[in-house]
PDB file of N, CA and C in Angstrom:
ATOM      1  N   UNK A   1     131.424 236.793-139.505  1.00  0.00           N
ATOM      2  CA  UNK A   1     130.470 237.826-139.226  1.00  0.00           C
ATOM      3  C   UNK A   1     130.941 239.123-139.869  1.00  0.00           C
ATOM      4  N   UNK A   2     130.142 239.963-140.503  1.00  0.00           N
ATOM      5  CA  UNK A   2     130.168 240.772-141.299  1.00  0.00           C
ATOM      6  C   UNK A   2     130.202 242.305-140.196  1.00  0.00           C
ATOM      7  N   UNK A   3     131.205 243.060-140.387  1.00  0.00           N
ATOM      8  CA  UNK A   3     131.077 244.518-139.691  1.00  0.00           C
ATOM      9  C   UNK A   3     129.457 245.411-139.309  1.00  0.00           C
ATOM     10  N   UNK A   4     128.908 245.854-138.139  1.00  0.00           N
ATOM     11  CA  UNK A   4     127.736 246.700-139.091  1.00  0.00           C
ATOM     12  C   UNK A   4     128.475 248.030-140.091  1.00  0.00           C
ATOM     13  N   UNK A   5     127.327 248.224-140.375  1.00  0.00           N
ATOM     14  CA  UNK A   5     127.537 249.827-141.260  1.00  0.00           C
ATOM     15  C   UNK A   5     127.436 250.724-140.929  1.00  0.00           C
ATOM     16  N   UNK A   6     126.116 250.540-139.996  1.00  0.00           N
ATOM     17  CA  UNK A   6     125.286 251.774-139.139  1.00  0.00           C
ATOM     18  C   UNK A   6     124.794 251.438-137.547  1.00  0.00           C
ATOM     19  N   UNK A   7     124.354 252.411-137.139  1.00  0.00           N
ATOM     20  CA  UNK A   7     124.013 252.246-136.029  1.00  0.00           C
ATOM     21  C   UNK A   7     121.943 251.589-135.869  1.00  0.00           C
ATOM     22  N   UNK A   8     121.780 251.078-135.040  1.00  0.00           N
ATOM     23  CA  UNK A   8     120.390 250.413-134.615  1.00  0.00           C
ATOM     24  C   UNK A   8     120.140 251.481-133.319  1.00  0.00           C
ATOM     25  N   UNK A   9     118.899 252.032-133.724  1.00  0.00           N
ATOM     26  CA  UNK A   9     118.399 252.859-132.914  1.00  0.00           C
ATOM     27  C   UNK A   9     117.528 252.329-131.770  1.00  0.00           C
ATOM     28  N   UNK A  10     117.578 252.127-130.696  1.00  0.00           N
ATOM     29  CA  UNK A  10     116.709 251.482-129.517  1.00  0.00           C
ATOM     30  C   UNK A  10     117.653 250.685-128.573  1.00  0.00           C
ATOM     31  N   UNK A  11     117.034 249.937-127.955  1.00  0.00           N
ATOM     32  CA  UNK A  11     117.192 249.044-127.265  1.00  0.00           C
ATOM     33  C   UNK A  11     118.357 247.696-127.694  1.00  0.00           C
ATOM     34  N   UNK A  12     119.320 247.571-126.639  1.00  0.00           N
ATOM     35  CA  UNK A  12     120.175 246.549-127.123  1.00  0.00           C
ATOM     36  C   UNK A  12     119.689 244.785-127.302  1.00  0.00           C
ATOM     37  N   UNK A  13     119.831 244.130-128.068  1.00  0.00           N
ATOM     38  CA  UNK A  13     119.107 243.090-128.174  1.00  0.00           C
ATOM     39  C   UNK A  13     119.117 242.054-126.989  1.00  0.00           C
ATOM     40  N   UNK A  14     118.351 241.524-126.625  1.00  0.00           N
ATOM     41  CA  UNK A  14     118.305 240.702-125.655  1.00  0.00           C
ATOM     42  C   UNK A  14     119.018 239.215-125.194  1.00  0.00           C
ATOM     43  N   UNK A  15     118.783 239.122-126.688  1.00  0.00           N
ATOM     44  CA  UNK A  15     119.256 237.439-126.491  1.00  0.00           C
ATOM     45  C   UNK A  15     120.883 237.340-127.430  1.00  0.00           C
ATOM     46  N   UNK A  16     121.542 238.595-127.511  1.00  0.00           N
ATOM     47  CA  UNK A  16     122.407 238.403-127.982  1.00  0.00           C
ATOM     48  C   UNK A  16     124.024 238.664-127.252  1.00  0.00           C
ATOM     49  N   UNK A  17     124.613 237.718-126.926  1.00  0.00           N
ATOM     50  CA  UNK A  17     125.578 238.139-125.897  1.00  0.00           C
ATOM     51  C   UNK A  17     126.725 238.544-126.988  1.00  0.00           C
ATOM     52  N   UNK A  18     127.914 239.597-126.141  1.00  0.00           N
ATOM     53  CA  UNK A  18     128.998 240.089-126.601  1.00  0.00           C
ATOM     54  C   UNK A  18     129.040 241.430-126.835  1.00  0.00           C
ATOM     55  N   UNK A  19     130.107 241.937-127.329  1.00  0.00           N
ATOM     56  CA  UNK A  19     130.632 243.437-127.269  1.00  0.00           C
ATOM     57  C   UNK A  19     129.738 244.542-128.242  1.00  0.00           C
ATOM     58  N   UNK A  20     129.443 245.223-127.294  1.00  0.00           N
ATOM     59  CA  UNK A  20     128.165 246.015-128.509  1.00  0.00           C
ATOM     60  C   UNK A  20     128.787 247.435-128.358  1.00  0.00           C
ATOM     61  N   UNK A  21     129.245 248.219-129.570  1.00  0.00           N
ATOM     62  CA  UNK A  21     129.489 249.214-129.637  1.00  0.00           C
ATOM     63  C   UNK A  21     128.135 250.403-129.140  1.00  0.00           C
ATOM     64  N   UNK A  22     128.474 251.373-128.449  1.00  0.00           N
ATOM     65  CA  UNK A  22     126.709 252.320-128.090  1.00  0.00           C
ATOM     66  C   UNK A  22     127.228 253.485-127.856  1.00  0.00           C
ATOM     67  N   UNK A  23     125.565 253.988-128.569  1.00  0.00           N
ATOM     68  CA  UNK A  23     125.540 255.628-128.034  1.00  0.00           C
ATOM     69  C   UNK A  23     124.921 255.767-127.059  1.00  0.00           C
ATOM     70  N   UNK A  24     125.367 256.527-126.220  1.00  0.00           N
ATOM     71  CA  UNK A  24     124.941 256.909-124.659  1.00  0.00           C
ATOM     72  C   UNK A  24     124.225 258.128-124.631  1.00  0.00           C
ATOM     73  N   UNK A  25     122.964 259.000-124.061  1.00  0.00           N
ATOM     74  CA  UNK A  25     122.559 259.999-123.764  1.00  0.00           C
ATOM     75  C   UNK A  25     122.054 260.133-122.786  1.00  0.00           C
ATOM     76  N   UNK A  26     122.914 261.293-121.587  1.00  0.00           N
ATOM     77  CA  UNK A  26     122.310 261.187-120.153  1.00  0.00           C
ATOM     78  C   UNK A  26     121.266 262.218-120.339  1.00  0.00           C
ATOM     79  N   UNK A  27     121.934 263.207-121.131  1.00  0.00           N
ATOM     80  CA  UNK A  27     120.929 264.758-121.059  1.00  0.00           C
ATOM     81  C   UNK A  27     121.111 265.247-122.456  1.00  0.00           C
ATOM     82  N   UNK A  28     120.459 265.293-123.088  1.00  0.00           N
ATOM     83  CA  UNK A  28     119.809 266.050-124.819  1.00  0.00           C
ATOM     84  C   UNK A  28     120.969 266.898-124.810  1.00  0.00           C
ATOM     85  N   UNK A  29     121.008 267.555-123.529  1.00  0.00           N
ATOM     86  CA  UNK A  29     121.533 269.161-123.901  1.00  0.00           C
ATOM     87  C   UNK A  29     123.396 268.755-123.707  1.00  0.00           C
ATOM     88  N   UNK A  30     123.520 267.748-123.368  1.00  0.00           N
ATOM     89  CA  UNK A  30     125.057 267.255-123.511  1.00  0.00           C
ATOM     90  C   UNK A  30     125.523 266.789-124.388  1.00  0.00           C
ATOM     91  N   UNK A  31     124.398 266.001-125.408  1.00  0.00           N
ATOM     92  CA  UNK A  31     125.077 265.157-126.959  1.00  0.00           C
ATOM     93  C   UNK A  31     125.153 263.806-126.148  1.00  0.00           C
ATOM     94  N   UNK A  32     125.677 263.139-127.359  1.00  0.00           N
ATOM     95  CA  UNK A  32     125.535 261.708-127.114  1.00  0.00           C
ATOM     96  C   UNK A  32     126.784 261.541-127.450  1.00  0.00           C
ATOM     97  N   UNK A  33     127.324 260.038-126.522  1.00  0.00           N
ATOM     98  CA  UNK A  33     128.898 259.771-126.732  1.00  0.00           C
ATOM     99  C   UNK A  33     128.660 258.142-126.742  1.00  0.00           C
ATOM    100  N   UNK A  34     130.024 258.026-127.681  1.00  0.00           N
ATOM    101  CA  UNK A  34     130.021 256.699-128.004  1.00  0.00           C
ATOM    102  C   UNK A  34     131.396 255.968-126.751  1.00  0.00           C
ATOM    103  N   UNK A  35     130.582 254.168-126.973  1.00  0.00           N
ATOM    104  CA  UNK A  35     131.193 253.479-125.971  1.00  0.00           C
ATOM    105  C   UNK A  35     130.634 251.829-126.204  1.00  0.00           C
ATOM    106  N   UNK A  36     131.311 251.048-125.446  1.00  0.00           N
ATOM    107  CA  UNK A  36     131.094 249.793-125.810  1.00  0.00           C
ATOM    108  C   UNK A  36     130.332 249.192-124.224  1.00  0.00           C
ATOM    109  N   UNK A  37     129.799 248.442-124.257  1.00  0.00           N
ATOM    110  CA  UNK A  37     129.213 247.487-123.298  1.00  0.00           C
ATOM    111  C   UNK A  37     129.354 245.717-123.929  1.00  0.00           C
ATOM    112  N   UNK A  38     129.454 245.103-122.853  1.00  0.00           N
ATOM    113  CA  UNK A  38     129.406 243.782-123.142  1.00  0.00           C
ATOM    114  C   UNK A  38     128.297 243.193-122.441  1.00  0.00           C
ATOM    115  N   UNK A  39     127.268 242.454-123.321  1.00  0.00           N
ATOM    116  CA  UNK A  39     126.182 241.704-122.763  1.00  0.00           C
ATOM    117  C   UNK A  39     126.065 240.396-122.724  1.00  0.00           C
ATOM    118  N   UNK A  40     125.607 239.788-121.667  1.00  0.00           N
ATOM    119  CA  UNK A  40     124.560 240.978-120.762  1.00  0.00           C
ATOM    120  C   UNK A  40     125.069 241.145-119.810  1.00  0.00           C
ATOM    121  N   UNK A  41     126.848 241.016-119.376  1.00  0.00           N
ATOM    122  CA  UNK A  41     126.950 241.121-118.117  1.00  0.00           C
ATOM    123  C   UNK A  41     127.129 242.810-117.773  1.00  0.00           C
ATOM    124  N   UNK A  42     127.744 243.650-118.194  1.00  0.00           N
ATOM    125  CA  UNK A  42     127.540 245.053-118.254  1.00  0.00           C
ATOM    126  C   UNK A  42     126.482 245.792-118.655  1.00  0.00           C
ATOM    127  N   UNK A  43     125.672 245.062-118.620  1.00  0.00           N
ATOM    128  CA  UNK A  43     124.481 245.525-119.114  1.00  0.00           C
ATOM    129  C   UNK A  43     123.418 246.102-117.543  1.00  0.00           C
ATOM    130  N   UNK A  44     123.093 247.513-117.454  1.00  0.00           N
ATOM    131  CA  UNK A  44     122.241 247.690-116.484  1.00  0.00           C
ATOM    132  C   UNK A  44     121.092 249.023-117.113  1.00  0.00           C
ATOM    133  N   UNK A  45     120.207 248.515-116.349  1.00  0.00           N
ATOM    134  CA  UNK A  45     118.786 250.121-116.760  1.00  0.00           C
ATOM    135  C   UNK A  45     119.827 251.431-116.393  1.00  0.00           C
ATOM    136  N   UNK A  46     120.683 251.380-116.211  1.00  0.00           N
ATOM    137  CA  UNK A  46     120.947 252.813-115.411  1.00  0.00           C
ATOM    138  C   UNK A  46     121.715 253.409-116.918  1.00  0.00           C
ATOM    139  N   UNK A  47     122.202 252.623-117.609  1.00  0.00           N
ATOM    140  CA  UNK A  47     122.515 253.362-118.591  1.00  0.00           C
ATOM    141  C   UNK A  47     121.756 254.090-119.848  1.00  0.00           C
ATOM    142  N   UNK A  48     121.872 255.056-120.118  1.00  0.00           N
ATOM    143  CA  UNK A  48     121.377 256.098-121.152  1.00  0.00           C
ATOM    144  C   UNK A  48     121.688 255.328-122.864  1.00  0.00           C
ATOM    145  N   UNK A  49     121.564 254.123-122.687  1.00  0.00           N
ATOM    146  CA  UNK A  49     121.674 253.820-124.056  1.00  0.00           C
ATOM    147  C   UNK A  49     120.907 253.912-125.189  1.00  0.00           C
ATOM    148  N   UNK A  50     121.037 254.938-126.081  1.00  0.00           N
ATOM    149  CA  UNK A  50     119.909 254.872-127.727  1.00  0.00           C
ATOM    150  C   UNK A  50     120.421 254.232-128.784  1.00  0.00           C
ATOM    151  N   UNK A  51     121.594 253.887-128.784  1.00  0.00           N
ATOM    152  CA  UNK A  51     121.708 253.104-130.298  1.00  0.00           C
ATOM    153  C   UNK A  51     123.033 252.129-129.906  1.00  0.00           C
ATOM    154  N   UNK A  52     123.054 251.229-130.897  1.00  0.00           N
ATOM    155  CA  UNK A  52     123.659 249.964-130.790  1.00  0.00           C
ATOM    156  C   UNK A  52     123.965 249.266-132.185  1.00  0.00           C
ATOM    157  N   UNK A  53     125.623 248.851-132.044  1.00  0.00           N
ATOM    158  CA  UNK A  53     125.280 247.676-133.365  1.00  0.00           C
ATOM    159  C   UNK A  53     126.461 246.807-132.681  1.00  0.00           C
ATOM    160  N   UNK A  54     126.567 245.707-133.398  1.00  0.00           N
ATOM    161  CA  UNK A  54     127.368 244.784-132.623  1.00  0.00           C
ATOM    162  C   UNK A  54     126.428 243.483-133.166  1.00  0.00           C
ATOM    163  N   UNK A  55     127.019 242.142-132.056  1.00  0.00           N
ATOM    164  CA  UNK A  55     128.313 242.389-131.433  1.00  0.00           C
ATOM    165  C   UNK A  55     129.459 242.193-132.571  1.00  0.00           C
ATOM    166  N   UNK A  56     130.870 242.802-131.604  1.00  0.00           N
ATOM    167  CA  UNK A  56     131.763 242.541-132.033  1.00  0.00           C
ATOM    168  C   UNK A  56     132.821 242.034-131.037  1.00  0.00           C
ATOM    169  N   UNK A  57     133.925 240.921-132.324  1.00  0.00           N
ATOM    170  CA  UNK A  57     134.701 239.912-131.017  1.00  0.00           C
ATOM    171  C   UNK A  57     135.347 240.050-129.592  1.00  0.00           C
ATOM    172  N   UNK A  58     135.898 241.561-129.658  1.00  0.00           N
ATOM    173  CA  UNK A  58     136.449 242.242-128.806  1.00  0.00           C
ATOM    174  C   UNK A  58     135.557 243.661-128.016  1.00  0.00           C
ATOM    175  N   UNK A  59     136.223 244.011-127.014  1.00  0.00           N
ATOM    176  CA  UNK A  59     135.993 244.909-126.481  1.00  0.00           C
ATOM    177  C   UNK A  59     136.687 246.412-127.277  1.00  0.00           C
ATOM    178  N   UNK A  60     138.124 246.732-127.757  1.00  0.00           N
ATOM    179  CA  UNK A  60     138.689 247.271-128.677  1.00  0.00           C
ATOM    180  C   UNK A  60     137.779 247.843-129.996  1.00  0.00           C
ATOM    181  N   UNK A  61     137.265 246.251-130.440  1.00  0.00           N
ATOM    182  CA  UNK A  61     136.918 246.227-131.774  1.00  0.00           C
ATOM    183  C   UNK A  61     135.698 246.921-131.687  1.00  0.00           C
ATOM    184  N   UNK A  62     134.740 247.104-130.694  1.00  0.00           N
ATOM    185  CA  UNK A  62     133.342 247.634-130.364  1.00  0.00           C
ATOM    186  C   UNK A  62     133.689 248.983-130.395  1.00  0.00           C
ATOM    187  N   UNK A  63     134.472 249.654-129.413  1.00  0.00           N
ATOM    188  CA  UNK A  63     134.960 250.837-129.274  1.00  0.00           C
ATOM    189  C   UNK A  63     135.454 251.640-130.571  1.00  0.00           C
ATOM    190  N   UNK A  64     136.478 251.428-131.033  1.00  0.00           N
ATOM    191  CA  UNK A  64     136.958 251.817-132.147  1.00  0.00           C
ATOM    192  C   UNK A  64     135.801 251.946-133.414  1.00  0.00           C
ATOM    193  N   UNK A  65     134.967 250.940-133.464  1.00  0.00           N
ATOM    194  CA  UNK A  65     134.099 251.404-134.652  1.00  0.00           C
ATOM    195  C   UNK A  65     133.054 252.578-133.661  1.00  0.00           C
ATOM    196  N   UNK A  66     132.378 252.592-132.757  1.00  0.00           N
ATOM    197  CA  UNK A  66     131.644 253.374-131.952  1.00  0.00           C
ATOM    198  C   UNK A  66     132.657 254.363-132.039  1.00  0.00           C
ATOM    199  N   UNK A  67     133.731 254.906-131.953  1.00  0.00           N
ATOM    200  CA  UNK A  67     134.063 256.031-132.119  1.00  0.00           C
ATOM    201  C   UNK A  67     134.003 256.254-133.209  1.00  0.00           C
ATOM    202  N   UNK A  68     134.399 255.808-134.653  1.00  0.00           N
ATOM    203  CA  UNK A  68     134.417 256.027-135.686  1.00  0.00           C
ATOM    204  C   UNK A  68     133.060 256.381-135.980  1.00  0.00           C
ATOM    205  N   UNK A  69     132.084 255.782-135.484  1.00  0.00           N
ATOM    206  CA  UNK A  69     130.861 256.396-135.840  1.00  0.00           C
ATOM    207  C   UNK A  69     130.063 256.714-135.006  1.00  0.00           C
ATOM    208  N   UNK A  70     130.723 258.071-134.581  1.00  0.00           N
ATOM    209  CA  UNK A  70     130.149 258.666-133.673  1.00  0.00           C
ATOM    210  C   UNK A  70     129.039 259.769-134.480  1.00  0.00           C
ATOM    211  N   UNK A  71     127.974 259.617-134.215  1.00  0.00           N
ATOM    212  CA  UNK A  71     126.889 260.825-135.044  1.00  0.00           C
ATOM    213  C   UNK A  71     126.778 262.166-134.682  1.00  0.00           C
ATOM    214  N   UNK A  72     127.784 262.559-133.601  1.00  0.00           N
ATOM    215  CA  UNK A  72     128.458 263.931-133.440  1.00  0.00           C
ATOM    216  C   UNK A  72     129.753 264.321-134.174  1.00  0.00           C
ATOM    217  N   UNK A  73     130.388 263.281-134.909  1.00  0.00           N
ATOM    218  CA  UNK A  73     131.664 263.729-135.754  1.00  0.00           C
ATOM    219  C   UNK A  73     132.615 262.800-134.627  1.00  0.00           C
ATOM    220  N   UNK A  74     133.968 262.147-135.789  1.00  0.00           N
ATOM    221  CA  UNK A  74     134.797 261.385-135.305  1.00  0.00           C
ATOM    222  C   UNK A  74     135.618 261.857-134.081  1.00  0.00           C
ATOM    223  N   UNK A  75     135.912 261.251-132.935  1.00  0.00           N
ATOM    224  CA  UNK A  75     136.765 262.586-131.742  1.00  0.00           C
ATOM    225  C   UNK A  75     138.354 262.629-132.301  1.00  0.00           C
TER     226      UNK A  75
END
């Protein structure tokens, strides 16, 4: 399986289980922060999720690229 490049704007896919790197937004006026979820068991409506790419094998491996591409600048 090939790395993504970029981020997928919406909704995390449904039928796809494993580590999904994401951007989170609770409130506009806070910015958006990156983070990983694993589906579908961490998966709930309560989270502020807008973008997604994945999966990837690990939990680590999700994170680390989600920080790296964070669309507020690397932390």
């Amino acid at each position: 399986m090939s790395e993504p490049t970029e981020w997928c704007w919406g909704s995390l896919p449904g039928n796809a289980a494993g580590w999904y790197a994401v951007v989170m937004c609770y409130d506009p006026a806070e910015g958006m922060f990156p983070g990983c979820v694993m589906t579908p068991a961490s998966w709930s409506t309560d989270r502020a999720i807008v973008g997604h790419a994945g999966p990837f094998p690990t939990e680590p491996d999700a994170l680390r690229w989600a920080e790296a591409h964070d669309p507020e600048g690397p932390l």
